[in-house]
N, C-alpha and C. Protein backbone atom coordinates (compact mmCIF):
# COMPACT_ATOMS: atom_id res chain seq x y z
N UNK A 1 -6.78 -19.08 5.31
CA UNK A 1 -7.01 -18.44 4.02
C UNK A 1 -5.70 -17.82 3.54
N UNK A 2 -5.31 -18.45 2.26
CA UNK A 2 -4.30 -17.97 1.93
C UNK A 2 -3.98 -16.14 1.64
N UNK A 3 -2.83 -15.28 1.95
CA UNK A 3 -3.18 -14.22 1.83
C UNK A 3 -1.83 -13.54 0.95
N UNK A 4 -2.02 -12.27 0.49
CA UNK A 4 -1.08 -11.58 -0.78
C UNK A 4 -0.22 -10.67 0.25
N UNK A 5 1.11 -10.52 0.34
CA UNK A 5 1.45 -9.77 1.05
C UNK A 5 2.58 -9.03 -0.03
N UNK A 6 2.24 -7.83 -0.44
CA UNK A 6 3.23 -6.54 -1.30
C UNK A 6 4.10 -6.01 -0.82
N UNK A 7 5.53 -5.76 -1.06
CA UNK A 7 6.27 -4.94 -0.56
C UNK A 7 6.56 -4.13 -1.55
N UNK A 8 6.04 -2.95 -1.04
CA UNK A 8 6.62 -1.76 -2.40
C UNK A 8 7.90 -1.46 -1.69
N UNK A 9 8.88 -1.03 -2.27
CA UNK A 9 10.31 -0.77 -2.02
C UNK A 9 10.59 0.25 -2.65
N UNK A 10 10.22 0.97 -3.17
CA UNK A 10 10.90 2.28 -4.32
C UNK A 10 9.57 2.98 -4.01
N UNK A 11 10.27 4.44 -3.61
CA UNK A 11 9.40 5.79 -4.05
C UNK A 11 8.94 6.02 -5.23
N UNK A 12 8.25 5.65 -6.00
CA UNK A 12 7.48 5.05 -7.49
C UNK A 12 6.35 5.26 -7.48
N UNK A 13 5.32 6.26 -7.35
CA UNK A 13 4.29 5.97 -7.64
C UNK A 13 3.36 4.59 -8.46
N UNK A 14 3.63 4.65 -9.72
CA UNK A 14 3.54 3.97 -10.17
C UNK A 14 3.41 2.04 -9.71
N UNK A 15 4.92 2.21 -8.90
CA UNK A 15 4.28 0.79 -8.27
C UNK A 15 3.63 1.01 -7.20
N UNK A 16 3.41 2.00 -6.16
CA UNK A 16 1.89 1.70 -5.13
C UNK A 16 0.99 1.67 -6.44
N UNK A 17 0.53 2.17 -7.08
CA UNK A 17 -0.67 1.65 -8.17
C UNK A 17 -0.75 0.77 -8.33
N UNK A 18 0.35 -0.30 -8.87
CA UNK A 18 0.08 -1.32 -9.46
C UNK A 18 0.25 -2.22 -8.24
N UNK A 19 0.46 -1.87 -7.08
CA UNK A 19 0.39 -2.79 -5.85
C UNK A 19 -1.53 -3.30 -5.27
N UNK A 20 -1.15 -1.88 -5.32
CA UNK A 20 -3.05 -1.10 -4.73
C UNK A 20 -3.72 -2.31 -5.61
N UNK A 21 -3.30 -2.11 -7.25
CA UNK A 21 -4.50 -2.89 -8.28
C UNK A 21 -4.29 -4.39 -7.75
N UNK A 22 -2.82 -5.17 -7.86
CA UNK A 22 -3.06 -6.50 -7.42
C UNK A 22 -3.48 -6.67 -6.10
N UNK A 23 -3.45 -5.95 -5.16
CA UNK A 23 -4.00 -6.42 -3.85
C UNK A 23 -5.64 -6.36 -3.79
N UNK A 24 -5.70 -5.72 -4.42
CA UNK A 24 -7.73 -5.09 -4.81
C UNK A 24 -7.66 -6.35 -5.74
N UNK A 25 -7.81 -6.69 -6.88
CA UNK A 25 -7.75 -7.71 -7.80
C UNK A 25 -7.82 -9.51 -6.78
N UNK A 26 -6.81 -9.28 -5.97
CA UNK A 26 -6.92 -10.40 -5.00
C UNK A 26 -7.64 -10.44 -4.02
N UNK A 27 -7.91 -8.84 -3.06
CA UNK A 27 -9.45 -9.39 -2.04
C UNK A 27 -10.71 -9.63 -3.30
N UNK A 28 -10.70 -9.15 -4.80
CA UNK A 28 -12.26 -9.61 -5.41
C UNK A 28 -12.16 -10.57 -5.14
N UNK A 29 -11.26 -11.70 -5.01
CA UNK A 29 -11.49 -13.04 -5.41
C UNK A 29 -11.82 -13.74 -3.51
N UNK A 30 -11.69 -12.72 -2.76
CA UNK A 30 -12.16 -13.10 -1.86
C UNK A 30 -10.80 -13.42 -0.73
N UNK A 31 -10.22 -13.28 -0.68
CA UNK A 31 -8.35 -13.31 0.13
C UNK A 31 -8.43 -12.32 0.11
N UNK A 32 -7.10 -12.45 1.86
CA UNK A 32 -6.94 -11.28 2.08
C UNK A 32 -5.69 -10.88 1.61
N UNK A 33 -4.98 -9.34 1.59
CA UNK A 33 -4.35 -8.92 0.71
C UNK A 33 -3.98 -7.53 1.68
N UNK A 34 -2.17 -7.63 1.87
CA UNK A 34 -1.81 -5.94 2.63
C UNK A 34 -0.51 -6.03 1.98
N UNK A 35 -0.43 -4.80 1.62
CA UNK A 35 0.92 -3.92 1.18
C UNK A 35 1.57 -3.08 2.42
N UNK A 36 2.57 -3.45 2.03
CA UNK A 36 3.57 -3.07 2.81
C UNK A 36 4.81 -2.13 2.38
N UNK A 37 4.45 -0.44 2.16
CA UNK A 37 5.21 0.70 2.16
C UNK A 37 6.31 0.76 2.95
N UNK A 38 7.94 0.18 2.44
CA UNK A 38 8.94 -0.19 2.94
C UNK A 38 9.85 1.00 2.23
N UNK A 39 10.56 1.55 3.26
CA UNK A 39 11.60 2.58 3.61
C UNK A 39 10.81 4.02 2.22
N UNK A 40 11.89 4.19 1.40
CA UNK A 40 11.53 5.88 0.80
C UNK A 40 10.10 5.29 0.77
N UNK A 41 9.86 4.12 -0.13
CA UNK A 41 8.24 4.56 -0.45
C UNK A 41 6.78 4.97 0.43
N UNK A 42 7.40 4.76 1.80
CA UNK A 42 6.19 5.48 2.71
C UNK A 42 6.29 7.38 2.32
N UNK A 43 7.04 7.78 1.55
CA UNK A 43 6.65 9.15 1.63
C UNK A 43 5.37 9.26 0.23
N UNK A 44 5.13 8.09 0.08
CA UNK A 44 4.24 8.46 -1.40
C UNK A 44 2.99 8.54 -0.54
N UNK A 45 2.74 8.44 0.64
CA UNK A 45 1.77 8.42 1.28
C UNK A 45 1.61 9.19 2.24
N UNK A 46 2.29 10.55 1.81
CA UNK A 46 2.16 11.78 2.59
C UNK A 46 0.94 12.69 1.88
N UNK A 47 0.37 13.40 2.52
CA UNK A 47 -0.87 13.83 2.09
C UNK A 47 -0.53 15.30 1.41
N UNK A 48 -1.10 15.82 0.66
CA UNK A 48 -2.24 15.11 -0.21
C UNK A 48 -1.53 13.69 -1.13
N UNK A 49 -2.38 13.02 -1.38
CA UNK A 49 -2.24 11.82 -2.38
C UNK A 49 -2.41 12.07 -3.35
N UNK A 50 -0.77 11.73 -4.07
CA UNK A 50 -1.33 12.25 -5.78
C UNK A 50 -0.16 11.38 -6.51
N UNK A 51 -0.54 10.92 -7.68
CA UNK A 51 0.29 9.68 -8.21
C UNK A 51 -0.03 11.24 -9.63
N UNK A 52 1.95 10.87 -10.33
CA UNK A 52 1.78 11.73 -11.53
C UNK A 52 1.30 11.07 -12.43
N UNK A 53 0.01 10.01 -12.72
CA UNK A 53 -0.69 10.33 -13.64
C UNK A 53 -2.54 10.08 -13.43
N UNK A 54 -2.08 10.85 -12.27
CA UNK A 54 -3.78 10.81 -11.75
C UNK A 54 -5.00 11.16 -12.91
N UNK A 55 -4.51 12.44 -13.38
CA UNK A 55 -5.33 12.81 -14.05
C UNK A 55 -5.43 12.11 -15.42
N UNK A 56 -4.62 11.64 -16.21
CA UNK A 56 -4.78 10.65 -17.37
C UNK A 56 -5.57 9.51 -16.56
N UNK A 57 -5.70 8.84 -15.45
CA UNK A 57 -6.32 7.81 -15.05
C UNK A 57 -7.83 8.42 -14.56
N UNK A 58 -8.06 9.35 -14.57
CA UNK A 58 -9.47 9.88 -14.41
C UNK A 58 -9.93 9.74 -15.83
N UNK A 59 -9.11 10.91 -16.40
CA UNK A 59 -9.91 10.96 -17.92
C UNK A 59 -9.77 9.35 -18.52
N UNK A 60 -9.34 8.43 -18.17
CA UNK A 60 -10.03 7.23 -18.41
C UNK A 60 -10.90 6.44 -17.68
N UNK A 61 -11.26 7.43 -17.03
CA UNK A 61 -12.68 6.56 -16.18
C UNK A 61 -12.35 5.56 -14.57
N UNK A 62 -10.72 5.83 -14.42
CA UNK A 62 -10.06 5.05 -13.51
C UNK A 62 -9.80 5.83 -12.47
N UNK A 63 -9.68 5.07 -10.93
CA UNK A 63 -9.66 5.64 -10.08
C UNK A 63 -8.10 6.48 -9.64
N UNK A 64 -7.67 7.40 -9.18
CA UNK A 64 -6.90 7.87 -8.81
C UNK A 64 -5.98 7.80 -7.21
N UNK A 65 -4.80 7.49 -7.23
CA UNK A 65 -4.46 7.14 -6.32
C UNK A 65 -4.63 7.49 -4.89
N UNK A 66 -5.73 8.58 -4.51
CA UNK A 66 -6.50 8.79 -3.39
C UNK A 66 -7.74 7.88 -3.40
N UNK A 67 -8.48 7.93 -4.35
CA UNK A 67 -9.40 7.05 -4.52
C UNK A 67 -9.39 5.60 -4.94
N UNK A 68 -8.05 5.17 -5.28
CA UNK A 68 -7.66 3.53 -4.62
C UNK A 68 -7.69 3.23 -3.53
N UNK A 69 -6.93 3.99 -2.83
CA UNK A 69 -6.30 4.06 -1.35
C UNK A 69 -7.41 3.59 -0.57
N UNK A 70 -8.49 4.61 -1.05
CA UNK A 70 -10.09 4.43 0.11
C UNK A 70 -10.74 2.91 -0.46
N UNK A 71 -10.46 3.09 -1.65
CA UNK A 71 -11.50 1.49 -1.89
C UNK A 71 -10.34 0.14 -1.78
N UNK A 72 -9.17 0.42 -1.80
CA UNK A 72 -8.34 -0.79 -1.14
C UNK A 72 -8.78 -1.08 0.24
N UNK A 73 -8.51 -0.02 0.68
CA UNK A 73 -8.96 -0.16 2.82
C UNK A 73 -10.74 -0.78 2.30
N UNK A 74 -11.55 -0.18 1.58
CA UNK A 74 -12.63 -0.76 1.68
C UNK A 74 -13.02 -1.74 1.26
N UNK A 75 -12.44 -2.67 1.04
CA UNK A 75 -11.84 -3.82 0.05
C UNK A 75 -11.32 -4.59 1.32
N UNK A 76 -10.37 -3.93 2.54
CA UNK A 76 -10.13 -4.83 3.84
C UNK A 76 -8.58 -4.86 3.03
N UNK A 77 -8.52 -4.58 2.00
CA UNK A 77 -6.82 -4.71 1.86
C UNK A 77 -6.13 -3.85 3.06
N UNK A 78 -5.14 -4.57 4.03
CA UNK A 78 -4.60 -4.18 4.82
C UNK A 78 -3.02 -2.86 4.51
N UNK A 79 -3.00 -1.80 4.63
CA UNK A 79 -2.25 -0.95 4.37
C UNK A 79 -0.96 -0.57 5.42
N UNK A 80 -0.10 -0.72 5.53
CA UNK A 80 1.07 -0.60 6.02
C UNK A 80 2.14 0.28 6.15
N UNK A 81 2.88 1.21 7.05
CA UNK A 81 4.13 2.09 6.38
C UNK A 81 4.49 1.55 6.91
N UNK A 82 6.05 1.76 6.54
CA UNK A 82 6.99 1.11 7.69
C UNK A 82 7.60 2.14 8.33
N UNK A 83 7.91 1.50 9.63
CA UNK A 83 8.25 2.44 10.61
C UNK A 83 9.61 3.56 10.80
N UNK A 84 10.48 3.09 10.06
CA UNK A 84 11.74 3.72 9.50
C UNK A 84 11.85 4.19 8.44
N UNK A 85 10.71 3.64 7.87
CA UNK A 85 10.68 4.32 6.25
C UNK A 85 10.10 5.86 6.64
N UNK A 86 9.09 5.71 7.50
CA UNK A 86 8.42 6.99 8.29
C UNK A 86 9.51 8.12 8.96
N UNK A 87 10.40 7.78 9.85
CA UNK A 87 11.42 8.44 10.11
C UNK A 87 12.50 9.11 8.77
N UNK A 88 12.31 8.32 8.14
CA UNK A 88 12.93 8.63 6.69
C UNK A 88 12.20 10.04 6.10
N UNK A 89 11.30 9.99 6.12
CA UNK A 89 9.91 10.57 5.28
C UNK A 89 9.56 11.86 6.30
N UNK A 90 9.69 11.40 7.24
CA UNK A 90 9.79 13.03 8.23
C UNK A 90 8.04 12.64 9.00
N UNK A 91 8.04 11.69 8.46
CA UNK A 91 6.51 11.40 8.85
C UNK A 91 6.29 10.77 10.38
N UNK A 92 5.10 11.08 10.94
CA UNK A 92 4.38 10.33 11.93
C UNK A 92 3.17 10.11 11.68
N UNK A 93 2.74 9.25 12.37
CA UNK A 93 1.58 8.47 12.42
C UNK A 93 0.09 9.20 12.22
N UNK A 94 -0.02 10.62 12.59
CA UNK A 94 -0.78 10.78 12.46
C UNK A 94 -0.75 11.88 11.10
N UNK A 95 0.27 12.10 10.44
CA UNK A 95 0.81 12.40 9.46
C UNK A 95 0.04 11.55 8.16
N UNK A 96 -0.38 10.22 8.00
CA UNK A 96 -0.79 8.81 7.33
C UNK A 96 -2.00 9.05 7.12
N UNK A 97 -2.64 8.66 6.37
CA UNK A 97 -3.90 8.57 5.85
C UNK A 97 -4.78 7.86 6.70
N UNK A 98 -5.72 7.78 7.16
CA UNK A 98 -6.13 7.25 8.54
C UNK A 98 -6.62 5.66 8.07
N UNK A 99 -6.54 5.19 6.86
CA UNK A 99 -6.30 3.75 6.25
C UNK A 99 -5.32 3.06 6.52
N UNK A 100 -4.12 3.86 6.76
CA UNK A 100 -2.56 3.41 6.99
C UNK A 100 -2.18 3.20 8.23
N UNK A 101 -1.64 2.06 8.73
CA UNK A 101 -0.99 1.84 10.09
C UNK A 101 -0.14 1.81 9.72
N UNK A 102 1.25 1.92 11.03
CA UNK A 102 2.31 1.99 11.11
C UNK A 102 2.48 0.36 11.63
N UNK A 103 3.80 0.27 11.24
CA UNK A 103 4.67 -1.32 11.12
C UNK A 103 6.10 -1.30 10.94
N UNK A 104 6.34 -2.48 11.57
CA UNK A 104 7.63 -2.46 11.28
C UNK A 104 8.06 -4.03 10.24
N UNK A 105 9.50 -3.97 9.94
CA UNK A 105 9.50 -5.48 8.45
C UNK A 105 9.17 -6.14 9.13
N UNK A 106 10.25 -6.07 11.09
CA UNK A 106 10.16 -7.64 11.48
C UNK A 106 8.85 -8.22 11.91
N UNK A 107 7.96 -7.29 12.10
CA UNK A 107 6.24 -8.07 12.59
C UNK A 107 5.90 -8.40 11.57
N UNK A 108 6.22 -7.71 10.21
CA UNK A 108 6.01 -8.08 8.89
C UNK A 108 5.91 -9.42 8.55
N UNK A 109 7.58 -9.63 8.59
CA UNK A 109 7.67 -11.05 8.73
C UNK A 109 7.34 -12.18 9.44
N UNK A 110 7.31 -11.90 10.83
CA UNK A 110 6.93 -12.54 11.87
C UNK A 110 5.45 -13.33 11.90
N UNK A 111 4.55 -11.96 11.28
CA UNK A 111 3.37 -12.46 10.85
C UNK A 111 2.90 -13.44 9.55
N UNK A 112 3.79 -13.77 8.68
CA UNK A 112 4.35 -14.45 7.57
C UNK A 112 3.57 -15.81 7.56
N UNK A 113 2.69 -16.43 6.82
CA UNK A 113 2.48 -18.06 7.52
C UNK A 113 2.88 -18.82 6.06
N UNK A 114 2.99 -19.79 6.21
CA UNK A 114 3.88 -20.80 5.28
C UNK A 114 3.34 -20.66 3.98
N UNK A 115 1.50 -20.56 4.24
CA UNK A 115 1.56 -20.41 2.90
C UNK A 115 0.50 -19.22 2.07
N UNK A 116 1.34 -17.78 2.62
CA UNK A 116 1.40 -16.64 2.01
C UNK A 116 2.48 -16.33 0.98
N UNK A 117 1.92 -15.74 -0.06
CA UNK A 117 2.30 -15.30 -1.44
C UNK A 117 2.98 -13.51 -0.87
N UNK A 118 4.56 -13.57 -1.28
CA UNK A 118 5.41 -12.35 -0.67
C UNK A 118 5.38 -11.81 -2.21
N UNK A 119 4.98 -10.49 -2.30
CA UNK A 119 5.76 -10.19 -3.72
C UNK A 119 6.31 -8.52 -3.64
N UNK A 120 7.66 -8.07 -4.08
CA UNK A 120 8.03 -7.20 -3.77
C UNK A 120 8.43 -6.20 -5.17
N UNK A 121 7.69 -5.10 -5.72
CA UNK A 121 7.79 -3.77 -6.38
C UNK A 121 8.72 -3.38 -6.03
């Protein structure tokens, strides 16, 4: 089964959102789908979870970037930090949202099969 693999790269809120949405958008259709929080951007996933425009995305009826987070993982979208990005971030493992495993690029890659879709934020 072909699968979506995200690399967010920038501390951006904004793109974990729009990662979160295409990886959710791709398990509806039934594939699987993991993002992969590479170097600064694992600190967007220090707790509490809060994207600056949470609250304009409520008052439109949309979920907020804590409440992606839970329905991505519940969705089976696979969630990722990376492991130096974590050292970066001051973070450990149990520091992570308990949706989030720790990883590193090269298993990243390693785990890679010919014909997975890479796309990098």
């Amino acid at each position: 089964m072909q699968r979506l693999t995200i690399i967010v790269a920038s501390a951006d809120s904004a793109r974990l959102y729009a990662a979160l949405e295409a990886a959710m958008a791709w398990a509806a259709l039934g594939r699987r789908a993991r993002i992969f929080a590479q170097g600064e951007a694992v600190a967007l996933l220090r707790a509490p979870l809060a994207f600056d425009g949470d609250a304009a995305r409520r008052a439109a009826g949309q979920l907020d970037l804590a409440a992606m987070l839970d329905e991505a993982a519940a969705m089976e979208v696979e969630l990722v930090a990376c492991q130096s990005g974590m050292a970066l971030a001051g973070l450990t493992a149990p520091d992570l949202p308990p949706q989030v495993k720790a990883g590193g690029l090269v298993s990243l890659f390693a785990g890679i099969t010919p014909d997975e879709r890479l796309i990098v934020y």
